[in-house]
Protein backbone atom coordinates (compact mmCIF):
# COMPACT_ATOMS: atom_id res chain seq x y z
CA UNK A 1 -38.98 -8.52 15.04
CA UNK A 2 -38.90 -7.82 11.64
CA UNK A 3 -36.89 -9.17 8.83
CA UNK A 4 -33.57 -7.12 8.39
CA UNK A 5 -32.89 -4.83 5.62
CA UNK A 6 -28.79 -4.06 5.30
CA UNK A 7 -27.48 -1.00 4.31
CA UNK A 8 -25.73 -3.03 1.42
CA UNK A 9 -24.52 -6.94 1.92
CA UNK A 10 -23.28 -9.69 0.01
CA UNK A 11 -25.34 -10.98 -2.38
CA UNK A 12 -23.96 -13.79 -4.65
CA UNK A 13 -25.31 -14.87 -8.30
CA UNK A 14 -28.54 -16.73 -8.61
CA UNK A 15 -26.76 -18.82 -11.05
CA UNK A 16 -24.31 -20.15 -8.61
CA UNK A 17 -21.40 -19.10 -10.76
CA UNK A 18 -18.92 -18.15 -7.69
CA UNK A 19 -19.46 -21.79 -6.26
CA UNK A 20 -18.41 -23.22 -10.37
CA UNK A 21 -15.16 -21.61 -10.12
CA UNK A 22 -14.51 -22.06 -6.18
CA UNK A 23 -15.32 -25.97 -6.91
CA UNK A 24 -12.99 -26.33 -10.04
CA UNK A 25 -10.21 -24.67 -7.23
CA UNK A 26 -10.92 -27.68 -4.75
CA UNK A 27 -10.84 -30.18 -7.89
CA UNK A 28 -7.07 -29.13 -8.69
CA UNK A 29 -6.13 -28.92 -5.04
CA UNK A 30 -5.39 -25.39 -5.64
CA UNK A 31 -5.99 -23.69 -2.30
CA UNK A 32 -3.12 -21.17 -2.62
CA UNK A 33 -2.42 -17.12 -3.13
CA UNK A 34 -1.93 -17.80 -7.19
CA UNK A 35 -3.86 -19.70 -9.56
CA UNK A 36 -6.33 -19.59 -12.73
CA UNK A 37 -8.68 -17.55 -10.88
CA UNK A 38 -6.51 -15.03 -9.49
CA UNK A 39 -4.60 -14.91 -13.07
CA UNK A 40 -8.30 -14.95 -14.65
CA UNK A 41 -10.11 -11.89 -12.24
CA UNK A 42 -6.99 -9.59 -12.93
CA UNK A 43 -7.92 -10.28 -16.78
CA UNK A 44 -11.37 -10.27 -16.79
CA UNK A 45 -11.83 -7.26 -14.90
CA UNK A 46 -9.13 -5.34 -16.76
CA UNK A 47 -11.13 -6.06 -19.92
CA UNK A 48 -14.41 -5.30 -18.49
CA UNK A 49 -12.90 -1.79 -17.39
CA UNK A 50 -10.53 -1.25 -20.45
CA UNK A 51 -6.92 -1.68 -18.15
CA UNK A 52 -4.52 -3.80 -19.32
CA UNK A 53 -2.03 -4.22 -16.26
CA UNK A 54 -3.52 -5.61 -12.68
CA UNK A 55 -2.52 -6.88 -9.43
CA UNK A 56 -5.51 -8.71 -7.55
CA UNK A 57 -4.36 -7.94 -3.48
CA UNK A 58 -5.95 -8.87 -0.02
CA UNK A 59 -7.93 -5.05 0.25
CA UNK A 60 -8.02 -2.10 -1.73
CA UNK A 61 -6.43 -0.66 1.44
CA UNK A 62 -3.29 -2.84 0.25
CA UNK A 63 -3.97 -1.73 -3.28
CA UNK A 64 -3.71 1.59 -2.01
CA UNK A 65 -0.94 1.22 -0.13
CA UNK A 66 0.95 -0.87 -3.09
CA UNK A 67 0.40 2.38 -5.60
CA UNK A 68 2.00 4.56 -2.98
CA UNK A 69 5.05 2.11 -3.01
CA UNK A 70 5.26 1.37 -6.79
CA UNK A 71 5.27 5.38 -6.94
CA UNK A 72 8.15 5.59 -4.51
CA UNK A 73 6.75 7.37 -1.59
CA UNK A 74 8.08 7.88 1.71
CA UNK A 75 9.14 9.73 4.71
CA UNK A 76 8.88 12.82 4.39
CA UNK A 77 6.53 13.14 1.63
CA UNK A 78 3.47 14.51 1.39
CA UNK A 79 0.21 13.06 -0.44
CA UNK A 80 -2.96 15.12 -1.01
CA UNK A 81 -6.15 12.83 -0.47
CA UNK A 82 -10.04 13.42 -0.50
CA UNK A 83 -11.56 14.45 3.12
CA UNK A 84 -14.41 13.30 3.03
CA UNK A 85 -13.65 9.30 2.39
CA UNK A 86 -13.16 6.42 4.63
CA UNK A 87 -10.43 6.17 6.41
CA UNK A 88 -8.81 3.65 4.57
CA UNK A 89 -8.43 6.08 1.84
CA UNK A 90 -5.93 8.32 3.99
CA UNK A 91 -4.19 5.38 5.98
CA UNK A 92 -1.78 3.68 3.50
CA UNK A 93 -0.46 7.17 3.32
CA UNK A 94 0.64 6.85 6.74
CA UNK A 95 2.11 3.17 6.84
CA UNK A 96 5.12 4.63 3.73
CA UNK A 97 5.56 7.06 6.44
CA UNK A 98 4.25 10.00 3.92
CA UNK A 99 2.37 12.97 5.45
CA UNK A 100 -1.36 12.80 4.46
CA UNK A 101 -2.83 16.74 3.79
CA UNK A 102 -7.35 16.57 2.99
CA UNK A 103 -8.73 18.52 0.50
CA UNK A 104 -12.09 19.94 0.73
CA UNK A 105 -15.13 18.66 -1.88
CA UNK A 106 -17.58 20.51 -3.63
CA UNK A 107 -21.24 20.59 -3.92
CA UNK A 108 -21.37 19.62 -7.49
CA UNK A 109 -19.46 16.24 -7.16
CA UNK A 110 -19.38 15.27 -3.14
CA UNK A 111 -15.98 14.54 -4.46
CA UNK A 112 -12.22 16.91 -4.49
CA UNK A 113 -12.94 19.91 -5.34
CA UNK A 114 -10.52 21.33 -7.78
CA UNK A 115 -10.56 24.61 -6.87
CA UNK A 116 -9.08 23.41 -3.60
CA UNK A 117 -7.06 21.37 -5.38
CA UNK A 118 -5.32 23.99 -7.05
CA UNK A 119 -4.68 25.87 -4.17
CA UNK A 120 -3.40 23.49 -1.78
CA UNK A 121 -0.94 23.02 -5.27
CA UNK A 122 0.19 26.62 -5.26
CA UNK A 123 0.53 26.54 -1.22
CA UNK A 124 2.86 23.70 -0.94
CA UNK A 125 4.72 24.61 -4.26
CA UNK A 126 4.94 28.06 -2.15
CA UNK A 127 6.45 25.62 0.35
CA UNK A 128 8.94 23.63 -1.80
CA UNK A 129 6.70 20.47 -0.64
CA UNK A 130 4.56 19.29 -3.74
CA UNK A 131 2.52 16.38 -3.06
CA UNK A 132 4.46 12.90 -4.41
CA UNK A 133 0.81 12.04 -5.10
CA UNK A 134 -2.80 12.79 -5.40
CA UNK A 135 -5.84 10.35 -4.16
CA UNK A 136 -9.33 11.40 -5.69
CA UNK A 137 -11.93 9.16 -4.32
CA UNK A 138 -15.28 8.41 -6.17
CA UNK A 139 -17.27 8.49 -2.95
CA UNK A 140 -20.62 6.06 -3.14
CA UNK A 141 -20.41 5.50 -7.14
CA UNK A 142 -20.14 9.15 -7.93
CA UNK A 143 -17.72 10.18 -10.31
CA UNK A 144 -15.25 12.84 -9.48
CA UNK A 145 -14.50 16.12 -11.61
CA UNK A 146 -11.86 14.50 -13.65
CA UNK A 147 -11.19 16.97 -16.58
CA UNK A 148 -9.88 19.53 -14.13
CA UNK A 149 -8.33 17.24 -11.39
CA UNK A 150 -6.44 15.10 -14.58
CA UNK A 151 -5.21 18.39 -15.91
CA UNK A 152 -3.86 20.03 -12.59
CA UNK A 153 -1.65 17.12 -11.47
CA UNK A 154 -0.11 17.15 -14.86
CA UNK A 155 0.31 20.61 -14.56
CA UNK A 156 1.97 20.01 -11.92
CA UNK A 157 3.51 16.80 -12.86
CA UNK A 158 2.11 14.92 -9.40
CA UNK A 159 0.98 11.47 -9.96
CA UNK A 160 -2.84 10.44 -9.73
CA UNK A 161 -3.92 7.76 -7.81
CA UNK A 162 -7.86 6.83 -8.09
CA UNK A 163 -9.50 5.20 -5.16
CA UNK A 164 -12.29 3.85 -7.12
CA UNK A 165 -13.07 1.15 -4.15
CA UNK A 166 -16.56 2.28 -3.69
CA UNK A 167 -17.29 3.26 -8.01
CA UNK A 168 -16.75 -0.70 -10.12
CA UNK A 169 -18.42 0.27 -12.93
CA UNK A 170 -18.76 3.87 -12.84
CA UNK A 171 -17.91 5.78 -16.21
CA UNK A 172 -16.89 9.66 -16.47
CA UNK A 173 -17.69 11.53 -19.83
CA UNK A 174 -15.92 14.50 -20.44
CA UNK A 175 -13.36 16.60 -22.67
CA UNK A 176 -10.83 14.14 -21.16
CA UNK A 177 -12.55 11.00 -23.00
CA UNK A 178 -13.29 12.75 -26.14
CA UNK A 179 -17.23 13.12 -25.05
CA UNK A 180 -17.21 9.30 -24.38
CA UNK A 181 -18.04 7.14 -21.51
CA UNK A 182 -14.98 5.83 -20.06
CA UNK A 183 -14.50 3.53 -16.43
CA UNK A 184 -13.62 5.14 -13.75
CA UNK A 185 -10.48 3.84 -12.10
CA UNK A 186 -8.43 4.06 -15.38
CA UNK A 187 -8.32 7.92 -15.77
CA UNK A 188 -4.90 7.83 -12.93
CA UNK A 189 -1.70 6.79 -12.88
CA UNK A 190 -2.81 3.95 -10.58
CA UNK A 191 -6.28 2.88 -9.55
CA UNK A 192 -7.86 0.89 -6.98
CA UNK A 193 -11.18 -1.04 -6.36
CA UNK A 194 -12.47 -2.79 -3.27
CA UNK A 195 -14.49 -6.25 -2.86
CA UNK A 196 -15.43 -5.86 0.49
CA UNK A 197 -18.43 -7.78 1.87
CA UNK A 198 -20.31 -4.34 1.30
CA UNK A 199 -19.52 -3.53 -1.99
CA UNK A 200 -21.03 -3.86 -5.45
CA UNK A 201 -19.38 -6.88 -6.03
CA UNK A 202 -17.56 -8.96 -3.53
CA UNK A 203 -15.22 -11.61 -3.12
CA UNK A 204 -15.50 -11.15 1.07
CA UNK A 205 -12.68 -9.23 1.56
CA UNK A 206 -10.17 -8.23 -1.29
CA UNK A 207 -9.32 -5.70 -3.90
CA UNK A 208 -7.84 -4.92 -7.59
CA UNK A 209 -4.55 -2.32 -8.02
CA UNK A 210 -4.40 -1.05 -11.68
CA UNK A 211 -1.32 0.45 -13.11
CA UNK A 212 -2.72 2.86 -16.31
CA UNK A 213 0.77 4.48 -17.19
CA UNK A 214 0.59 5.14 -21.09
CA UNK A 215 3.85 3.30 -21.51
CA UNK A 216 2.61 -0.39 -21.20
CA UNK A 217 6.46 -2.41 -20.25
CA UNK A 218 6.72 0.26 -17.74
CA UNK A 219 3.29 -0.43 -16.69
CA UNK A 220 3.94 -4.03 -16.91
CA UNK A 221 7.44 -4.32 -14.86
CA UNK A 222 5.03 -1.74 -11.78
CA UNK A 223 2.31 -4.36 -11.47
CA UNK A 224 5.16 -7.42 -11.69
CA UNK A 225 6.75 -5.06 -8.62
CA UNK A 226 3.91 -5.09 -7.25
CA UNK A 227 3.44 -8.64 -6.84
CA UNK A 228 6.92 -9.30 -5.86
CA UNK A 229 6.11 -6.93 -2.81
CA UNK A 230 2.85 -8.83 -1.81
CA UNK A 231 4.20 -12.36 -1.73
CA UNK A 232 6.70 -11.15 0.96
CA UNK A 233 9.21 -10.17 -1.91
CA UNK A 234 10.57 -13.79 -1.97
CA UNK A 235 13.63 -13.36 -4.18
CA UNK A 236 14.26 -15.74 -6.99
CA UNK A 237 16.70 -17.93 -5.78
CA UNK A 238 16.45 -21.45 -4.56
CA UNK A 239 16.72 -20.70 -0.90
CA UNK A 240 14.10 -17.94 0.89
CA UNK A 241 16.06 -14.75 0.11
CA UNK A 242 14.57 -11.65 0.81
CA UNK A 243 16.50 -8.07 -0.03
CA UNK A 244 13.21 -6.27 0.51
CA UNK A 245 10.58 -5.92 3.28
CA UNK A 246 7.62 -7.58 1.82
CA UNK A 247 3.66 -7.59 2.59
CA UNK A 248 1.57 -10.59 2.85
CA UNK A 249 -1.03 -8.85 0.44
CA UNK A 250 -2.26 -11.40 -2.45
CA UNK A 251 -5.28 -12.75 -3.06
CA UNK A 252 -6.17 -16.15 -2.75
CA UNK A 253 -7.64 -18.75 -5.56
CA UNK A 254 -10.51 -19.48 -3.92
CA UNK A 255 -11.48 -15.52 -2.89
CA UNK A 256 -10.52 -14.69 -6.54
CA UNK A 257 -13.07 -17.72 -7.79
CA UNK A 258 -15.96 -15.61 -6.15
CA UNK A 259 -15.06 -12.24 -7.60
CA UNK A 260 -14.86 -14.22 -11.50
CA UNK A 261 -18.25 -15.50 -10.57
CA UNK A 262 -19.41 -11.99 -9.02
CA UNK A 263 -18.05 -10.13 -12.18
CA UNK A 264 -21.17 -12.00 -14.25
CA UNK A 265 -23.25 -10.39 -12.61
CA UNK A 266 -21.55 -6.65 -12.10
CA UNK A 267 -24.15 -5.16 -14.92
CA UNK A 268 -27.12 -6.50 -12.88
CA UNK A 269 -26.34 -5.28 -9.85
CA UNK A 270 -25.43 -1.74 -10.88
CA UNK A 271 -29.32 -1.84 -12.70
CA UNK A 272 -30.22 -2.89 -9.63
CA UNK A 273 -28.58 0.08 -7.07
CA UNK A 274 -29.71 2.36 -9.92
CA UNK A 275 -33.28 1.40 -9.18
CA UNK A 276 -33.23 1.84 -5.89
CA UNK A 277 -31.53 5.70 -6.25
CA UNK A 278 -35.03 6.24 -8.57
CA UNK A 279 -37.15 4.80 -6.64
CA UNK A 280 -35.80 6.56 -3.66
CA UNK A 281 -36.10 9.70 -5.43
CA UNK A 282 -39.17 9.34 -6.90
CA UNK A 283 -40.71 8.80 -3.43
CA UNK A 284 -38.78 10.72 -1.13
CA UNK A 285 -37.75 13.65 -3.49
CA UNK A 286 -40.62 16.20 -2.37
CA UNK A 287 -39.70 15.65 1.00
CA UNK A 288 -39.42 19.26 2.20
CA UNK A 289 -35.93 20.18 2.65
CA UNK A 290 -34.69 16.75 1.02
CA UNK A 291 -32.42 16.63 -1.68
CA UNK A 292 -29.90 13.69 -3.02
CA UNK A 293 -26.56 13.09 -3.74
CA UNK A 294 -25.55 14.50 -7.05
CA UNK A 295 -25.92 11.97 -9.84
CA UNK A 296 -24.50 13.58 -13.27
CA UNK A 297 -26.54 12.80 -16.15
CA UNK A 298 -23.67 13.08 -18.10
CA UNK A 299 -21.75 10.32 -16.04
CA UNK A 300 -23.13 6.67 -15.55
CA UNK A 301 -23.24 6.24 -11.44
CA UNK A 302 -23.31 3.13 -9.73
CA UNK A 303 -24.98 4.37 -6.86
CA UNK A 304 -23.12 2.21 -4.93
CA UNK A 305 -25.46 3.66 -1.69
CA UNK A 306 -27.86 5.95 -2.50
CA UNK A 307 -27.54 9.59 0.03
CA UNK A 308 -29.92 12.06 0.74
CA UNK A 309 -29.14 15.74 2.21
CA UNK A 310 -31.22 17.15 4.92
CA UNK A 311 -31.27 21.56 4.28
CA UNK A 312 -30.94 23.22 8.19
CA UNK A 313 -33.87 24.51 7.92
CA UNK A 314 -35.97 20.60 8.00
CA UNK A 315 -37.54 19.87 10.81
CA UNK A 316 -36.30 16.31 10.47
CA UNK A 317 -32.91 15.46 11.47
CA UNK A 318 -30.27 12.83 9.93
CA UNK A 319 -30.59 10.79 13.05
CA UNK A 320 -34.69 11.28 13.50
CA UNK A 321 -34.12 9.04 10.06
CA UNK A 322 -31.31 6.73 11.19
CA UNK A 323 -32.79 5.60 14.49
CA UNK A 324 -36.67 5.65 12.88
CA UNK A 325 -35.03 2.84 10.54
CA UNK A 326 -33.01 1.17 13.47
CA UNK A 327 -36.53 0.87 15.33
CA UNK A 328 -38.04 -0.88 12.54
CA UNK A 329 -34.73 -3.12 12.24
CA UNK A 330 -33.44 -1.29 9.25
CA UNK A 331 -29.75 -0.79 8.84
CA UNK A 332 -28.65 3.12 7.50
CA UNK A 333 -25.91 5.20 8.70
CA UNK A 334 -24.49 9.02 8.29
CA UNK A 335 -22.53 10.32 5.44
CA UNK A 336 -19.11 9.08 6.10
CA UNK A 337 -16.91 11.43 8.75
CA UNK A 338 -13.91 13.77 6.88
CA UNK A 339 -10.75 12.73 7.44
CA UNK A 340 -9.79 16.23 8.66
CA UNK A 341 -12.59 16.25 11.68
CA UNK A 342 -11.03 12.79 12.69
CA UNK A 343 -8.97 12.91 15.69
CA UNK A 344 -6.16 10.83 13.97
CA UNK A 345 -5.75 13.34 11.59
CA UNK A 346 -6.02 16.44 13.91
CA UNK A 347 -2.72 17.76 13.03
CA UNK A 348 -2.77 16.94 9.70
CA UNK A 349 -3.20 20.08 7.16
CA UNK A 350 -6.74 21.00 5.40
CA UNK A 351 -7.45 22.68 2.21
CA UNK A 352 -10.86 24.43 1.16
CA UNK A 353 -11.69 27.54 -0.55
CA UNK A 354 -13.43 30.30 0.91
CA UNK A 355 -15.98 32.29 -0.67
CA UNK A 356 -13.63 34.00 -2.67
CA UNK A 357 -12.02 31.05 -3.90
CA UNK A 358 -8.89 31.37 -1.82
CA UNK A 359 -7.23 28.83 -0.35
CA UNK A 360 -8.58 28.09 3.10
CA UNK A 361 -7.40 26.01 6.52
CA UNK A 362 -8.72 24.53 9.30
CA UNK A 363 -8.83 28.30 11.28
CA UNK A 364 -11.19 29.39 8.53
CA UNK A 365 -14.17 26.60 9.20
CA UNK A 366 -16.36 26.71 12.38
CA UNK A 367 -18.02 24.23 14.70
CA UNK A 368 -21.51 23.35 13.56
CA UNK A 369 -21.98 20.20 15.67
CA UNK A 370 -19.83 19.46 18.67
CA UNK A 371 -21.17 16.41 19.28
CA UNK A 372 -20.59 14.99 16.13
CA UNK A 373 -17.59 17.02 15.56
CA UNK A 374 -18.69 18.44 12.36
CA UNK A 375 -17.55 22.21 10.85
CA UNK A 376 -19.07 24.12 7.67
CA UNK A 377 -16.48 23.44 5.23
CA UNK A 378 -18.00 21.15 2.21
CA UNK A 379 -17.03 17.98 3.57
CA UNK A 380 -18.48 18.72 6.94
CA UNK A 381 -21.81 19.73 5.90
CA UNK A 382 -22.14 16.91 3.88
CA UNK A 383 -21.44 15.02 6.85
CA UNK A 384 -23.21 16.31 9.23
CA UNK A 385 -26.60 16.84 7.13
CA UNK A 386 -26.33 13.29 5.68
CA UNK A 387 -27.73 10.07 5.55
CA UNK A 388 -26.70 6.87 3.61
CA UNK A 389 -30.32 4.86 2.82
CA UNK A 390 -30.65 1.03 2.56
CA UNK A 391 -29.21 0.02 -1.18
CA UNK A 392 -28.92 -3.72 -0.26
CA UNK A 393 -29.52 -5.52 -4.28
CA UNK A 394 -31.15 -7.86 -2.30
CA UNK A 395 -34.03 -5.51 -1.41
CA UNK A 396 -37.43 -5.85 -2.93
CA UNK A 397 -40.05 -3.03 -3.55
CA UNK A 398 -41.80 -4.25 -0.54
CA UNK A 399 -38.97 -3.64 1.02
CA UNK A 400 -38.48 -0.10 -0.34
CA UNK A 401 -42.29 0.61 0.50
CA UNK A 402 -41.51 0.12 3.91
CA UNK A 403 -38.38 2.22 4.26
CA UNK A 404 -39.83 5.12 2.25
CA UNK A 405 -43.04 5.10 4.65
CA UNK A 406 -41.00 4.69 7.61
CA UNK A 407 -39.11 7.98 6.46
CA UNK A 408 -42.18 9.60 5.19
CA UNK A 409 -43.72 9.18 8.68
CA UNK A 410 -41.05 11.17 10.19
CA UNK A 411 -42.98 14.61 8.33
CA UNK A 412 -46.24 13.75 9.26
């Protein structure tokens, strides 16, 4: 069998700078959830993204989870968050006991559509419900339509939360930054960032919660609550004392050691899933019927994982390409599923816009896939018509070659 290629894995420095930190840990016994390196990644990435106040966590489902909290959310509530995300975007929203309602994306981003932003606004106003909260997600590296999404929740005085989990090192330009490039993740109230195995950096499993409120004590004393929560909010007395129900969420020393050593090499690896979304496009984009995610020239991507389209009318099919690649022991997968077509979420509410830019539910969308459960709204085209490609930094052009022919094969 061939060598495996992974859809995207962990790939550590050539320099061995994760294994310098993790070894200075062992040297001053420090195998605990504190230490320089946790105190050192929440600093060094907040300067490398221009934040000032963070809270290195276990996940960025925690990190999630831990904005909702510092934000005061609860039963009752109700949160507005991207469909089409993983699920661990929507989740945390259920573990405060909040009610989670999807908005629709648009074409132009992959990301919340504002249009359908605004109107699921204006419905639950109508309601007497407004969201305690907002989660835009910057799905695969791709920044979200911040201008209009920053303006309507202060319109409407709802706090943002970004889940940025899948976009570390991203940058939006827009009327927001004054026409200049600034990282996503720092545009919301709160914003998150993952280090999963998979992602652009990893420490194995963790994540980074970033508290961007203009008024920096305030800022400072939500990230210090924040802490207190995920060390089992141990009071500060002599004896174990607890007068809150606390989370077992920080990160360790030694996980925190790899993501210092990992954030070295950040700027090589984003040149590096760059390539791959050119090369991909360069080779794959006269495909008939092919087109790929939307990268804004404007915006700096990522590409976190690089995602083509299929139109309805190809004669090759998202899974034609997905089990073509298995065959030759090539890892790829669909577009992720929305949140509203998940069966979890079934009775959950759904916001689009129809063609008329009214606000539109569930009722209004219609089954274009049974099998895969898919409907026409944005989010479930993009599903269904999807594919993510290899993006593993690890790849080399060989590599590519034989993925692109593979693929290429398929219209033959």
């Amino acid at each position: 069998m061939k060598e495996r290629i992974f859809l995207a894995s962990p790939h550590m420095s050539e320099e061995g700078y994760e294994k310098q930190y993790i070894e200075e840990a062992f040297e001053k016994n420090f195998i605990a959830p504190l230490g320089e390196n946790v105190t050192g990644f929440e600093v060094e990435l907040g300067e490398k993204i221009g934040a000032r106040q963070g809270a290195a966590l276990s996940s960025g489902t925690a990190a999630i989870h831990m904005a909702l909290m510092a934000l005061g959310i609860g039963a009752g509530d109700v949160v507005f968050t991207q469909s089409l995300t993983f699920s661990a975007s929507a989740n945390p929203v259920t573990y405060v006991g909040a009610e989670p309602v999807f908005i629709d994306s648009d074409y132009e981003t992959w990301n919340m559509n504002p249009a359908a932003l605004r109107a699921g606004m204006e419905k639950y106003q109508a309601m007497g419900r407004l969201p305690k909260a907002v989660i835009v997600v910057h799905l695969y590296g791709l920044a979200a339509n911040l201008d209009e999404i920053v303006e309507i929740c202060r319109e409407y005085g709802v706090p943002l939360v970004e889940d940025a989990a899948e976009g570390l090192g991203t940058t939006y330009t827009g009327a927001c930054t004054g026409g200049r490039p600034k990282c996503i993740g720092t545009f919301g109230d709160y914003g998150i960032f993952s280090f999963n195995g998979n992602k652009i950096i990893t420490t194995s499993g963790g994540g980074m919660l970033f508290c961007n409120l203009e008024d920096e004590e305030r800022a400072e004393e939500r990230i210090a609550k924040v802490r207190f929560w995920s060390t089992q909010s141990r009071d500060a007395a002599r004896w174990y004392q607890h007068t809150e129900i606390g989370y077992n969420f920080r990160m360790s020393n030694i996980v925190a050691g790899i993501g210092r050593g990992q954030l070295k090499v950040l700027d090589r690896r984003i040149a590096k899933k760059q390539y791959i979304y050119e090369y991909y496009k360069k080779e794959l984009g006269a495909l008939p019927g092919v087109s790929f995610m939307p990268v804004a020239d404007v915006h700096t991507s990522n590409c976190w994982l690089t995602a083509i389209q299929l139109a309805p009318e190809c004669p090759v099919k998202p899974m034609d390409i997905i089990l073509a690649l298995e065959a030759d022991n090539v890892e790829s997968r669909p577009v992720w599923k929305p949140m509203h077509l998940q069966p979890v979420f079934a009775a959950c509410d759904f916001v689009g816009v129809d063609a008329e830019g009214h606000a539109a539910g569930r009722e209004a969308f219609h089954v274009t896939n049974a099998e895969m459960g898919a409907d026409d709204s944005v989010s479930g085209t993009i599903f269904s018509r999807g594919v993510c490609l290899p993006s593993d930094t690890k790849m080399t052009d060989e590599d590519l070659v034989r993925i692109c022919g593979i693929i290429k094969a398929l219209w033959k």
